[in-house]
N, C-alpha and C. Protein backbone atom coordinates (compact mmCIF):
# COMPACT_ATOMS: atom_id res chain seq x y z
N UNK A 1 -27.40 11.04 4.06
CA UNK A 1 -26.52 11.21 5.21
C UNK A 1 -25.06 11.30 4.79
N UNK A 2 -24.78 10.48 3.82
CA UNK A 2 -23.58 10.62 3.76
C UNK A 2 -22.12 9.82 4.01
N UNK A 3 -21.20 9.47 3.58
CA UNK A 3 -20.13 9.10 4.46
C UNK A 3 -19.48 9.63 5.77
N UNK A 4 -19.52 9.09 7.01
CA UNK A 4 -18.56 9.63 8.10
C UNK A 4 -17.81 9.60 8.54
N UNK A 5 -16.65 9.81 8.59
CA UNK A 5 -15.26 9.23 8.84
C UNK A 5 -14.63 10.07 10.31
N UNK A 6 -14.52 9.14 10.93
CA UNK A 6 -13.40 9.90 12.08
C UNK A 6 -11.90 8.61 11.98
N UNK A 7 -10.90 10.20 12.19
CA UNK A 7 -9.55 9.42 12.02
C UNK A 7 -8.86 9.51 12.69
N UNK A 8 -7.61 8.80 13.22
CA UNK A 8 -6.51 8.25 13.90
C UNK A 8 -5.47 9.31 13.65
N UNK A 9 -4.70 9.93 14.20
CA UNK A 9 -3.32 10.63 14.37
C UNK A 9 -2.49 10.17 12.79
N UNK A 10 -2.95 9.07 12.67
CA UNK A 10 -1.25 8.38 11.58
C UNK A 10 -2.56 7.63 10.50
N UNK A 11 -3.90 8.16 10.25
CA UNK A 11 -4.43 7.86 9.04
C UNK A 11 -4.73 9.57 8.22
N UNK A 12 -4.82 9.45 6.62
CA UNK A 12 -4.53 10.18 6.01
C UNK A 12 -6.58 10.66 5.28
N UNK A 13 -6.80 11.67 5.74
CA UNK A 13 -8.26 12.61 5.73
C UNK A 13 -8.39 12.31 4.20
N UNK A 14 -9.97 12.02 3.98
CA UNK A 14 -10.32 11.94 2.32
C UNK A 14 -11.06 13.47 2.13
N UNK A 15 -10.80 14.20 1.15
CA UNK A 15 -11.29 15.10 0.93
C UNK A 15 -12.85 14.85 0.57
N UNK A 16 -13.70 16.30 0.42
CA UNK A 16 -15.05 16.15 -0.14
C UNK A 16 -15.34 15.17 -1.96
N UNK A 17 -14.64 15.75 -2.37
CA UNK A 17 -14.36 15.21 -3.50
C UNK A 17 -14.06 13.70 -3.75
N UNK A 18 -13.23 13.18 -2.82
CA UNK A 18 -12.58 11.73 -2.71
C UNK A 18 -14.01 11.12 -1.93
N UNK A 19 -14.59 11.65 -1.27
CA UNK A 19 -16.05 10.59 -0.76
C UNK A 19 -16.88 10.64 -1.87
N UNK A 20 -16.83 11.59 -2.43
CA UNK A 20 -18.01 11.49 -3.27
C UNK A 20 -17.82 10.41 -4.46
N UNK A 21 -16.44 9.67 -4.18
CA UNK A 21 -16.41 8.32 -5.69
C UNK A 21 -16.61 6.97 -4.54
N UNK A 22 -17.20 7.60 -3.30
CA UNK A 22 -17.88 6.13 -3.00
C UNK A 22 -19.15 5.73 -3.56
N UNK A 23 -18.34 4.11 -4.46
CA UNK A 23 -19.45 3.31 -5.11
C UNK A 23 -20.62 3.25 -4.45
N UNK A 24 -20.71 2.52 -3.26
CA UNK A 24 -21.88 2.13 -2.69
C UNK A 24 -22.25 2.90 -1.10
N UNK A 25 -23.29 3.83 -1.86
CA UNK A 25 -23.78 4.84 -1.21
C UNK A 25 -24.09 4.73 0.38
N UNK A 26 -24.59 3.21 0.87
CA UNK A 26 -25.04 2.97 2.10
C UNK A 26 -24.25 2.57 2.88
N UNK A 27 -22.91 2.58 2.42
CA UNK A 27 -21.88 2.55 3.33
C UNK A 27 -21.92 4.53 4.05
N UNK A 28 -21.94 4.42 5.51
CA UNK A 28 -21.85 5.40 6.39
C UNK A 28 -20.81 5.70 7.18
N UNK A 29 -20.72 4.36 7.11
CA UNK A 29 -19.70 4.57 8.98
C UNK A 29 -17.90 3.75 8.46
N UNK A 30 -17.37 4.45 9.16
CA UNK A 30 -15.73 3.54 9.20
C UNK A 30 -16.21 2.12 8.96
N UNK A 31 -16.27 1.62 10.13
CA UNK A 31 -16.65 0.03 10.35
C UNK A 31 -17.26 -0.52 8.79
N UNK A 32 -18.36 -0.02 8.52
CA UNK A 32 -18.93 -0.39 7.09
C UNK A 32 -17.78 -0.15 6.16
N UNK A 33 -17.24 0.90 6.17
CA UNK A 33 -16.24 1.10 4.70
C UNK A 33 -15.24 0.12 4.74
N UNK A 34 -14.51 -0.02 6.21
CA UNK A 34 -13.53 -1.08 6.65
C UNK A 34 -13.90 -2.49 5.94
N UNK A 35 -15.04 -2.92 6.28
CA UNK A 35 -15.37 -3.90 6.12
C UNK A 35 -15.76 -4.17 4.21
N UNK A 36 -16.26 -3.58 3.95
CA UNK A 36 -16.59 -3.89 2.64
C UNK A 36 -14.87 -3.34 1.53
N UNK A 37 -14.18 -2.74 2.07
CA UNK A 37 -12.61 -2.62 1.42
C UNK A 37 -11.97 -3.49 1.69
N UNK A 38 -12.41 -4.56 2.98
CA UNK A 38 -11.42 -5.69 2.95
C UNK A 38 -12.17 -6.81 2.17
N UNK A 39 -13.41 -7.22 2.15
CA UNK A 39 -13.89 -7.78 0.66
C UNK A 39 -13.36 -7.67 -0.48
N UNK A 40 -12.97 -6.68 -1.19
CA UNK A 40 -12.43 -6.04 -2.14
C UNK A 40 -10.73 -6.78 -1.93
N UNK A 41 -10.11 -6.32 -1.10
CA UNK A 41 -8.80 -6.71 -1.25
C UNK A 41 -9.02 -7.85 -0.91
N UNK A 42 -9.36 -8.48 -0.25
CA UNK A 42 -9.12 -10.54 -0.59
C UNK A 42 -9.64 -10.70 -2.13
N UNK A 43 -10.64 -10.52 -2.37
CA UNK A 43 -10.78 -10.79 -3.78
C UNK A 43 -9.14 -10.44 -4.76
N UNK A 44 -9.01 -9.51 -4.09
CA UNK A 44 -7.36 -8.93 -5.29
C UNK A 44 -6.29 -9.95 -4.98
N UNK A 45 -6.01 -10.02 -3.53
CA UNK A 45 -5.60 -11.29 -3.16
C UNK A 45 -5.47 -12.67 -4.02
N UNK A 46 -6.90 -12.62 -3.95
CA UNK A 46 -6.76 -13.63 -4.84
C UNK A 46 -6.87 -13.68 -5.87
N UNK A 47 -6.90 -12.84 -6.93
CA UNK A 47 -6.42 -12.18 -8.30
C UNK A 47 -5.20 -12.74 -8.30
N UNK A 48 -4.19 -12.36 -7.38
CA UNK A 48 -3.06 -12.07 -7.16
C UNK A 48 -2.39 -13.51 -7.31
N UNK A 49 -2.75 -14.26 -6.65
CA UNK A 49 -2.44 -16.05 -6.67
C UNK A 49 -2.35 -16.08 -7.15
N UNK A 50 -3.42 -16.26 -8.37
CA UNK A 50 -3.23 -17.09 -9.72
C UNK A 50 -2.56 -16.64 -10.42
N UNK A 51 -2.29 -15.87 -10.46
CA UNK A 51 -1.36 -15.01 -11.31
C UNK A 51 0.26 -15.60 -10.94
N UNK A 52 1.02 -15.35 -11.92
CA UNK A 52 2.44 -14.87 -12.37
C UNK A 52 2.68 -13.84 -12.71
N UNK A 53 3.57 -13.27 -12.36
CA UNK A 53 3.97 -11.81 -12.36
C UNK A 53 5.47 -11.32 -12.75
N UNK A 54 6.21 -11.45 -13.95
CA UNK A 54 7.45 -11.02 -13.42
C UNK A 54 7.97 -9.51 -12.87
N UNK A 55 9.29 -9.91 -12.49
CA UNK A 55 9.72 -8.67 -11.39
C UNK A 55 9.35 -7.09 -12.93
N UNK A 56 9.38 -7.66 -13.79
CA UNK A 56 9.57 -6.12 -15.04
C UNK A 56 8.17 -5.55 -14.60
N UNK A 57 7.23 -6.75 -15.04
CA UNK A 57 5.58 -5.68 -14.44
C UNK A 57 5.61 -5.25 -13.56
N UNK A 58 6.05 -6.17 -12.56
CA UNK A 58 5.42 -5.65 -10.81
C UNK A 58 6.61 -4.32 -10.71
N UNK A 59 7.37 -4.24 -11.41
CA UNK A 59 8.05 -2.52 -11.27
C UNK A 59 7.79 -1.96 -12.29
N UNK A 60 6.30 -1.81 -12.57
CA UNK A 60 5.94 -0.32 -13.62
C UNK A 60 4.85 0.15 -13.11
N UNK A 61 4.83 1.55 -13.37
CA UNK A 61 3.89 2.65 -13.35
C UNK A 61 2.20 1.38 -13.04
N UNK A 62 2.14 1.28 -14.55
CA UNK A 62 1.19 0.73 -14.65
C UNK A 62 0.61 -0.74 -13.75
N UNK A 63 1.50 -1.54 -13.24
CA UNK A 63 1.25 -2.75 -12.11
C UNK A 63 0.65 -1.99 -10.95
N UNK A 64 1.63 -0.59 -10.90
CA UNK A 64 1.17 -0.38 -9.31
C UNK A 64 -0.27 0.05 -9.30
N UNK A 65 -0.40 1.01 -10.18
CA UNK A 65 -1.94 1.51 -10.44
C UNK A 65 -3.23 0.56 -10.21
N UNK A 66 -2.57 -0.69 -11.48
CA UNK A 66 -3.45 -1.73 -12.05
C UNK A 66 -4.05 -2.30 -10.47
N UNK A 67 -3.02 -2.87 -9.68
CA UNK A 67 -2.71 -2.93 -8.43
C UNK A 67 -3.79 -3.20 -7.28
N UNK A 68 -3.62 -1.46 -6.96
CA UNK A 68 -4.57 -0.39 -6.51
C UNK A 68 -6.04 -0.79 -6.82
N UNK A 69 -5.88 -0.38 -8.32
CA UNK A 69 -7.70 -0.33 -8.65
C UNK A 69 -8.27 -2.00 -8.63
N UNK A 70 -7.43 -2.89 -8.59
CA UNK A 70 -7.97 -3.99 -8.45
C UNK A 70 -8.60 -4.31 -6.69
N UNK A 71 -7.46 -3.84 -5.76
CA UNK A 71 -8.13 -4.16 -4.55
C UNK A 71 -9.39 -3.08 -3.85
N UNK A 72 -9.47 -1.95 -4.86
CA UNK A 72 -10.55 -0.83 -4.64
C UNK A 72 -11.85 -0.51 -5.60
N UNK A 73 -11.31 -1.59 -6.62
CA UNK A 73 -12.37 -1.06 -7.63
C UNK A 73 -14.04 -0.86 -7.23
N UNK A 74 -14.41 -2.31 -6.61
CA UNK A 74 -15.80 -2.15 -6.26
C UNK A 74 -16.05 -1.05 -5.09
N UNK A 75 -15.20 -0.65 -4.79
CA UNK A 75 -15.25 0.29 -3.57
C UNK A 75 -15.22 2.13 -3.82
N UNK A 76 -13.98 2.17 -4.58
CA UNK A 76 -14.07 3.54 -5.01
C UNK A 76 -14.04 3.82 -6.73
N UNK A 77 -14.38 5.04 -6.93
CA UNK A 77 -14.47 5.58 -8.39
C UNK A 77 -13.21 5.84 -8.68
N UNK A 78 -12.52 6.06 -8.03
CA UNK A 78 -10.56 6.57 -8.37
C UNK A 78 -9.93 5.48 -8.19
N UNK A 79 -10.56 4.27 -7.53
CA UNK A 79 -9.62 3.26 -7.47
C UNK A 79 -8.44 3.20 -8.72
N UNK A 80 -7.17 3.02 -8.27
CA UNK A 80 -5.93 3.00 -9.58
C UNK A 80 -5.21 4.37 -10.09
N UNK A 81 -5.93 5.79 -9.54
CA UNK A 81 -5.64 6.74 -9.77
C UNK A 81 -5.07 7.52 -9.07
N UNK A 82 -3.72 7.98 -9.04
CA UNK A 82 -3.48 9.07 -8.52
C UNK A 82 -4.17 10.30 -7.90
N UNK A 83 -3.84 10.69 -6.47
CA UNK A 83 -4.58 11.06 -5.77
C UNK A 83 -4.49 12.41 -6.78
N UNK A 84 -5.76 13.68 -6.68
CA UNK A 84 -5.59 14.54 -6.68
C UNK A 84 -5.57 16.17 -5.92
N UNK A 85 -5.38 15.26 -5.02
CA UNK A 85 -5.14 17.03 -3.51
C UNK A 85 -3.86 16.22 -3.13
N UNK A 86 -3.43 17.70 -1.72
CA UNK A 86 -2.51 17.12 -0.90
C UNK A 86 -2.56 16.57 0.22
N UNK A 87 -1.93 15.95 0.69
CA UNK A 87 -2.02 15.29 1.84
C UNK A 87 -1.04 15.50 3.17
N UNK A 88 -1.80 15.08 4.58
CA UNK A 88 -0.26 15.40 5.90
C UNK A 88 0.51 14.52 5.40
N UNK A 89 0.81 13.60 4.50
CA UNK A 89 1.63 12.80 4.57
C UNK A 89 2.44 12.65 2.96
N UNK A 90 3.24 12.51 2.24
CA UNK A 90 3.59 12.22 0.65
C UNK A 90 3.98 12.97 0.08
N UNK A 91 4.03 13.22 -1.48
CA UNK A 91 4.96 13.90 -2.02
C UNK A 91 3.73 14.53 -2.41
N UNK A 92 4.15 16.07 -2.80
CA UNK A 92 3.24 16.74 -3.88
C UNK A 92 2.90 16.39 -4.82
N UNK A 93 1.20 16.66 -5.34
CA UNK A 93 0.45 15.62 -5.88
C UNK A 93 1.54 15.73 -7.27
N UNK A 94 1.60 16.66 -7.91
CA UNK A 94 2.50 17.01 -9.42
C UNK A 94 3.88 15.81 -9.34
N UNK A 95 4.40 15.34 -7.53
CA UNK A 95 5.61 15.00 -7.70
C UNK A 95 5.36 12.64 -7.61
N UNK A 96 4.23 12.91 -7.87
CA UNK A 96 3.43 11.19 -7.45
C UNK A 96 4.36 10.62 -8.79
N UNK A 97 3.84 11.20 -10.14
CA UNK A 97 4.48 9.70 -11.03
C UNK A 97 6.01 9.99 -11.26
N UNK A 98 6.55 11.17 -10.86
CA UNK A 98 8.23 11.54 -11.03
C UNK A 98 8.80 10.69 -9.57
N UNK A 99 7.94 10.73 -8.52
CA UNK A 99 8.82 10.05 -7.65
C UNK A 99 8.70 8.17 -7.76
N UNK A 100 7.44 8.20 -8.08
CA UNK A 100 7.35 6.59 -8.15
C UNK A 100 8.42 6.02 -9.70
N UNK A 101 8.41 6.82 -10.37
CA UNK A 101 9.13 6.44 -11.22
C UNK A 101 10.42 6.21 -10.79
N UNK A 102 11.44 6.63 -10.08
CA UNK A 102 12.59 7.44 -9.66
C UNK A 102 12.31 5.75 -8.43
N UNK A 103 11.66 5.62 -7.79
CA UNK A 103 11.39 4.82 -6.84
C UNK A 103 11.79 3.04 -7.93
N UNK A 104 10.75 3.03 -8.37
CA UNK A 104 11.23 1.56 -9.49
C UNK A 104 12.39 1.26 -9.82
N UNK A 105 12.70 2.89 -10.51
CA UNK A 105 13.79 2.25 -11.31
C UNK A 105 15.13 2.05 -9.96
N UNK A 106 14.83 3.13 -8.80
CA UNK A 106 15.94 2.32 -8.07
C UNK A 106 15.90 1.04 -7.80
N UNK A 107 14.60 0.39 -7.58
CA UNK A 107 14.44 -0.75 -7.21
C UNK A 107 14.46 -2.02 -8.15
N UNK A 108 15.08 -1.49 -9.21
CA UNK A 108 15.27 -2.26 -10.39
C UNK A 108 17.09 -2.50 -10.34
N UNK A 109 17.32 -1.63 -9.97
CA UNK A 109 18.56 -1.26 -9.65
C UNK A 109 19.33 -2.17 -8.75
N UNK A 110 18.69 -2.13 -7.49
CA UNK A 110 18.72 -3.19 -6.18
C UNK A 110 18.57 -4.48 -6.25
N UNK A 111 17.77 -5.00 -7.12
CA UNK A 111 17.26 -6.00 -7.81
C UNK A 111 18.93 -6.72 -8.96
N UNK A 112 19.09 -5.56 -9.86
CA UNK A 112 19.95 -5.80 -10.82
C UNK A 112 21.49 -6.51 -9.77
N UNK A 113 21.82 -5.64 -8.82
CA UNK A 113 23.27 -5.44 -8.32
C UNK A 113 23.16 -5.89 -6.82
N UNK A 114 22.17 -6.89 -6.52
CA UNK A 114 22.27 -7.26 -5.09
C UNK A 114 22.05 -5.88 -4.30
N UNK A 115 21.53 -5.15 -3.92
CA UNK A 115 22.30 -4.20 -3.12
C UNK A 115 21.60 -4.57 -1.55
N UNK A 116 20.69 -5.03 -1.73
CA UNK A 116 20.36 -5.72 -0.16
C UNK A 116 19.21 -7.10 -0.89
N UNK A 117 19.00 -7.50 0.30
CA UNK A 117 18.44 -9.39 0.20
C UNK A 117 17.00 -8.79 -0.37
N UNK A 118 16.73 -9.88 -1.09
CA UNK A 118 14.87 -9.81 -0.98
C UNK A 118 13.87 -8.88 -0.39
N UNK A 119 14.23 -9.90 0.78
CA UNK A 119 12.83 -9.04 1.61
C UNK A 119 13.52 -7.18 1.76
N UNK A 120 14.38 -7.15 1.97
CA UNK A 120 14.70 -5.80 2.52
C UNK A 120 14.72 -4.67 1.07
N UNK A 121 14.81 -5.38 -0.40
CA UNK A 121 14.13 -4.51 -1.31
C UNK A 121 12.59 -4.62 -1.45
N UNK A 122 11.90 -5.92 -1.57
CA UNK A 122 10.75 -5.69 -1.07
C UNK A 122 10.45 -4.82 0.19
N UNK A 123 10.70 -4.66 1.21
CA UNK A 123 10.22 -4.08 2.66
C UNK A 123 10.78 -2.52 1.69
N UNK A 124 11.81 -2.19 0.93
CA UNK A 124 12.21 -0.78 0.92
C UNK A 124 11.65 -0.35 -0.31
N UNK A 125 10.73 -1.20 -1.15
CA UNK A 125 9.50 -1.00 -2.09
C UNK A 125 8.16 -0.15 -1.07
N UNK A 126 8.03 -1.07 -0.64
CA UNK A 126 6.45 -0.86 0.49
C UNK A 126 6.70 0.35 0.91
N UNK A 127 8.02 1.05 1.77
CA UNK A 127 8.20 2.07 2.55
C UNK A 127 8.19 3.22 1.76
N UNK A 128 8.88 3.37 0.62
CA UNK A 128 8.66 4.46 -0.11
C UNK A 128 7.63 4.88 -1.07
N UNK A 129 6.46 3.41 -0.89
CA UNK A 129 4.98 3.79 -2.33
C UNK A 129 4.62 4.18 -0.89
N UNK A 130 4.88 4.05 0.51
CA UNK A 130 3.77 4.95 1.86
C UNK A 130 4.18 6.61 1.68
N UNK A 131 5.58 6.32 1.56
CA UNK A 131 6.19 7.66 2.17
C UNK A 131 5.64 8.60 0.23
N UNK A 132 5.49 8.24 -1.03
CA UNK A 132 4.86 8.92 -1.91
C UNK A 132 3.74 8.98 -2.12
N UNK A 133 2.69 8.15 -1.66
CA UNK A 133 1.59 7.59 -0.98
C UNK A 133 0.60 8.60 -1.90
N UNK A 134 0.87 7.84 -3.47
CA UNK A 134 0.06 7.72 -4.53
C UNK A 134 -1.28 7.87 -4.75
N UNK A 135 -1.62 7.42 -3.70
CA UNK A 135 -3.58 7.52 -3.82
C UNK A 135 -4.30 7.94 -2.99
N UNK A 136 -5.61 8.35 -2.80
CA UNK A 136 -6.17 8.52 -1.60
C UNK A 136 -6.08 8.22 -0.64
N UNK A 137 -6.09 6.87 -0.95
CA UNK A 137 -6.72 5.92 0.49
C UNK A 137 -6.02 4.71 -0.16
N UNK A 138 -5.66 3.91 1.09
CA UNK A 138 -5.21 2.81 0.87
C UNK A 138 -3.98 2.10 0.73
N UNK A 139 -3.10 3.10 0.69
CA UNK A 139 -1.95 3.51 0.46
C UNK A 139 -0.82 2.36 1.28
N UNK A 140 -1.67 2.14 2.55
CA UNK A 140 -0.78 0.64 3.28
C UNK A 140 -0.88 -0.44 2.81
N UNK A 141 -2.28 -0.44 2.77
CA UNK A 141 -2.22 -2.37 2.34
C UNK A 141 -2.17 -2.22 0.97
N UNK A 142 -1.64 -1.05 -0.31
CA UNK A 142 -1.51 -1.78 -1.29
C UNK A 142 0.07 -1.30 -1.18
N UNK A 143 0.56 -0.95 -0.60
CA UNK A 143 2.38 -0.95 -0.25
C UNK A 143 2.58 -2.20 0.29
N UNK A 144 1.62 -3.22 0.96
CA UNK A 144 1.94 -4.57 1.71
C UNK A 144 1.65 -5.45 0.64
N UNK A 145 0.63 -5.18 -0.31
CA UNK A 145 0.46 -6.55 -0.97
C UNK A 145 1.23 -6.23 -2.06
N UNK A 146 1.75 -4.98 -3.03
CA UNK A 146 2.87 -5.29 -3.50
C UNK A 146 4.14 -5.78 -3.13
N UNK A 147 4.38 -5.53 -1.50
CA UNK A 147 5.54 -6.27 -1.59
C UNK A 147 5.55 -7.72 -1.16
N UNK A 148 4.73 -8.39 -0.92
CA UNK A 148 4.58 -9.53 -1.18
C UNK A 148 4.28 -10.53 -2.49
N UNK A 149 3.66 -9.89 -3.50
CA UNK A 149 3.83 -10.03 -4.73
C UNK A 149 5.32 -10.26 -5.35
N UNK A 150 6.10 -8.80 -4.72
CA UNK A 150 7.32 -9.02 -5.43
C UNK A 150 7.98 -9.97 -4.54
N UNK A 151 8.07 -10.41 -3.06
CA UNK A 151 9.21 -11.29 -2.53
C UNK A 151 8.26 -12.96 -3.16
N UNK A 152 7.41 -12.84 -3.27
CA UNK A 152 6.62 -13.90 -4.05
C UNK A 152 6.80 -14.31 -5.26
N UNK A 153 6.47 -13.72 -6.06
CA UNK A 153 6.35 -13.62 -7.40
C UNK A 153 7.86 -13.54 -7.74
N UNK A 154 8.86 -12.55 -7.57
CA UNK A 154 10.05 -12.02 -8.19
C UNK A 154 11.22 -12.99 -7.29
N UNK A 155 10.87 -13.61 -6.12
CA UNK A 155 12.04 -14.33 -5.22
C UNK A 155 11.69 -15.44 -4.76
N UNK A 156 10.69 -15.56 -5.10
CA UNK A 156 10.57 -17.37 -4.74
C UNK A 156 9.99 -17.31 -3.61
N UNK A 157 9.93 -16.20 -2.72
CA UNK A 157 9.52 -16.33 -1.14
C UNK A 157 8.32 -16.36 -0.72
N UNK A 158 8.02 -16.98 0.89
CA UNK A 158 7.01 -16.75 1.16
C UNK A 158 6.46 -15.38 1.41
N UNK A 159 5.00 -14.66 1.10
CA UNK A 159 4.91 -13.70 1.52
C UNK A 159 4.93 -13.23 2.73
N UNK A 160 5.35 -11.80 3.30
CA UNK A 160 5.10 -11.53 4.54
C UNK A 160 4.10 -11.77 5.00
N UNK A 161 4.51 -11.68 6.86
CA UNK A 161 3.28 -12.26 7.60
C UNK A 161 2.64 -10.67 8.14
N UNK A 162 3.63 -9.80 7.76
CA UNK A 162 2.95 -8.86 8.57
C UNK A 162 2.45 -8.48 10.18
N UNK A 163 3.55 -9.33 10.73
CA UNK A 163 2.91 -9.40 12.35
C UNK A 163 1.69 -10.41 12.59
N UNK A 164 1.93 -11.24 11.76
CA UNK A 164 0.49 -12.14 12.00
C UNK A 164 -0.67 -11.86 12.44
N UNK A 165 -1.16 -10.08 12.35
CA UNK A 165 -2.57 -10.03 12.50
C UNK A 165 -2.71 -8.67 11.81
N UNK A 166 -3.94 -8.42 11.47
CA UNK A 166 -4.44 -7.31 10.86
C UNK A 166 -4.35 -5.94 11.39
N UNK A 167 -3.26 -5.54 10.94
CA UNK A 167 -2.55 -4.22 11.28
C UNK A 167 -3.69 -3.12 11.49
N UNK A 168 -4.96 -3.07 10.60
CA UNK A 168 -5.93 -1.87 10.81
C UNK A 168 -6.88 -2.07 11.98
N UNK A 169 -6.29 -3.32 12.36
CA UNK A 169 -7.63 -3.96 13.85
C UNK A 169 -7.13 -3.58 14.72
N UNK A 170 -5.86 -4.14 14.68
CA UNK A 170 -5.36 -4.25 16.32
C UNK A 170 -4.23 -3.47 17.18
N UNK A 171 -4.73 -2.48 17.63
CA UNK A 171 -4.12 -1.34 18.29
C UNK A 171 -3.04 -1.51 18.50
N UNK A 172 -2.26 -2.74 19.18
CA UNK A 172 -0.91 -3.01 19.62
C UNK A 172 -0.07 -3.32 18.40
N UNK A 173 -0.13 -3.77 17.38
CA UNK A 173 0.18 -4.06 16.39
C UNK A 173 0.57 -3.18 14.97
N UNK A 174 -0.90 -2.33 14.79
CA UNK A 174 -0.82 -1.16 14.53
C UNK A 174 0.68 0.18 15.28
N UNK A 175 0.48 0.10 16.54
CA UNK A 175 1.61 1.30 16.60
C UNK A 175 2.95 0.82 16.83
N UNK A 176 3.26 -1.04 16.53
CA UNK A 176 4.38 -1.66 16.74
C UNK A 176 4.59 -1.30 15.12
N UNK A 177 3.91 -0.94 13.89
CA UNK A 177 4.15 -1.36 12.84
C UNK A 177 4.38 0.24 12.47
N UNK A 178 3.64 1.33 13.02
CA UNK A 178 3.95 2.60 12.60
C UNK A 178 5.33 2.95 13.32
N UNK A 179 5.76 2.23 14.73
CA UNK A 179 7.10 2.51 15.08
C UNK A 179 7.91 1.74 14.15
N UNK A 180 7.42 0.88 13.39
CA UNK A 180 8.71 0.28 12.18
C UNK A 180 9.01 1.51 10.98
N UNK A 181 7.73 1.92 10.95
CA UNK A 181 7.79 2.64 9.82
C UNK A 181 8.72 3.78 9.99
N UNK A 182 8.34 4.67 11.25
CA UNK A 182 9.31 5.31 11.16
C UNK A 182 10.51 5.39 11.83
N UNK A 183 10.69 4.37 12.24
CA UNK A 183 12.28 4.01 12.14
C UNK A 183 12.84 3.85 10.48
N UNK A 184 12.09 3.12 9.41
CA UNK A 184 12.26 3.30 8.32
C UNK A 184 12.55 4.42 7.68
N UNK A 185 11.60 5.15 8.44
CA UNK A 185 11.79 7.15 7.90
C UNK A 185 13.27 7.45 7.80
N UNK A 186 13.96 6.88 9.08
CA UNK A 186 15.27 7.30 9.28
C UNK A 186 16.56 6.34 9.21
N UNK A 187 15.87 5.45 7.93
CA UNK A 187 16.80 4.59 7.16
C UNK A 187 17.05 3.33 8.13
N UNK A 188 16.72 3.01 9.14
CA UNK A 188 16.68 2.03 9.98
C UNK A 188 15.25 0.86 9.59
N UNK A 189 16.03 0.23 8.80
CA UNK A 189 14.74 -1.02 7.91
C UNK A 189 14.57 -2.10 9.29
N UNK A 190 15.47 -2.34 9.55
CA UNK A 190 15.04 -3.97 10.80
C UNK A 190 14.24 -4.12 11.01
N UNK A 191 13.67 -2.83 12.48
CA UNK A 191 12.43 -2.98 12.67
C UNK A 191 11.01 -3.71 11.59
N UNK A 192 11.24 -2.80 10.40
CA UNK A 192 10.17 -2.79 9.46
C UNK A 192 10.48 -4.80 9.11
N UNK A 193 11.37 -4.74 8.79
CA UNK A 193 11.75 -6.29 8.43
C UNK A 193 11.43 -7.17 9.28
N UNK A 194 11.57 -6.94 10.70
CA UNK A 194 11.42 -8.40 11.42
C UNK A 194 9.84 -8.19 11.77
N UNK A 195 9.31 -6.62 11.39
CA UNK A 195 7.48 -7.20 11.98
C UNK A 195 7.09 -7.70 10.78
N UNK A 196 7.80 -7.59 9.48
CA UNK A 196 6.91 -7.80 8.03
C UNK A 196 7.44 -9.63 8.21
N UNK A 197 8.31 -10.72 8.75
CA UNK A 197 8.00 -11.61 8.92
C UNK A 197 7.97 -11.92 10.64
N UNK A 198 7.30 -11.27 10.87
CA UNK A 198 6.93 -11.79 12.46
C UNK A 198 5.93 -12.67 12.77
């Protein structure tokens, strides 16, 4: 039968190719894939705890990847890899490791010279791995749990709350968090900031 996917206005289509590196075949339906990818990311989650991280890893090529394939591995065959088609949404696939690169090192930058607080280089980490949106699938919650890693790991802080509920569940929440986003689009972070500790 197959994988079946029906999608939302503001989620991003897996090509023929991208289903076919689903690990476990008897997953069919959304609901099933949903469910067994959030298995996967609590486990990374909690990878993630135990760990120490300084801010140098969590801004390279290789963290973000590593990242990725940790909260997808049991789930997909590309988990950690750069997508290879295009997408309605991101940079051209050729422009993924020139922009994420270009992305770090500003944020190394921001980091170096104050240029805004914590959370708001974390929150302006997350917004631009969506808006280059590196991988197939998945592309939000591993833009959310890196930046909690870094206001964690790199600032001492607590991680975001994210609106205190699961952004892919809950309808009201969900389009309070895509109106952050793109207010973000147009350089207006607040929004994005006060739902990421709401």
């Amino acid at each position: 039968m197959g994988l079946i996917l029906e999608y939302t206005a503001s989620q991003t289509a897996l090509d023929e190719d991208e289903k076919e590196g689903l690990l476990v075949k008897t997953i069919t339906t959304r609901q099933e894939l949903d469910e067994f990818e959030q298995q996967n990311i609590e486990q990374a989650i909690k990878w993630s705890m135990h760990k120490r991280f300084k801010i140098s890893k969590i801004l390279s090529e290789r963290f973000v990847c590593h990242l990725h394939e940790k909260m997808f591995d049991q789930t997909w065959a590309w988990a950690g890899e750069f997508r290879k088609s295009n997408k309605n949404i991101g940079v051209d696939k050729y422009r993924i490791g020139i922009e994420l690169g270009q992305l770090l090192s500003d944020c190394r930058y921001w980091i170096a010279n104050n240029t805004y607080s914590p959370d708001e280089i974390a929150i302006r980490l997350k917004h631009r791995i969506v808006k280059i949106h590196p991988f197939p699938n998945g592309n939000g919650r591993h833009s959310r749990l890196i930046a909690d890693i870094l206001v964690e790991h790199g600032f001492a802080k607590p991680p975001f709350t994210w609106g205190s509920q699961k952004i892919d569940c809950n309808k009201t929440k969900r389009k309070e968090y895509l109106h952050a986003l793109f207010c973000a689009d147009r350089e207006n972070y607040e929004p994005l900031l006060m739902f990421a500790r709401k």
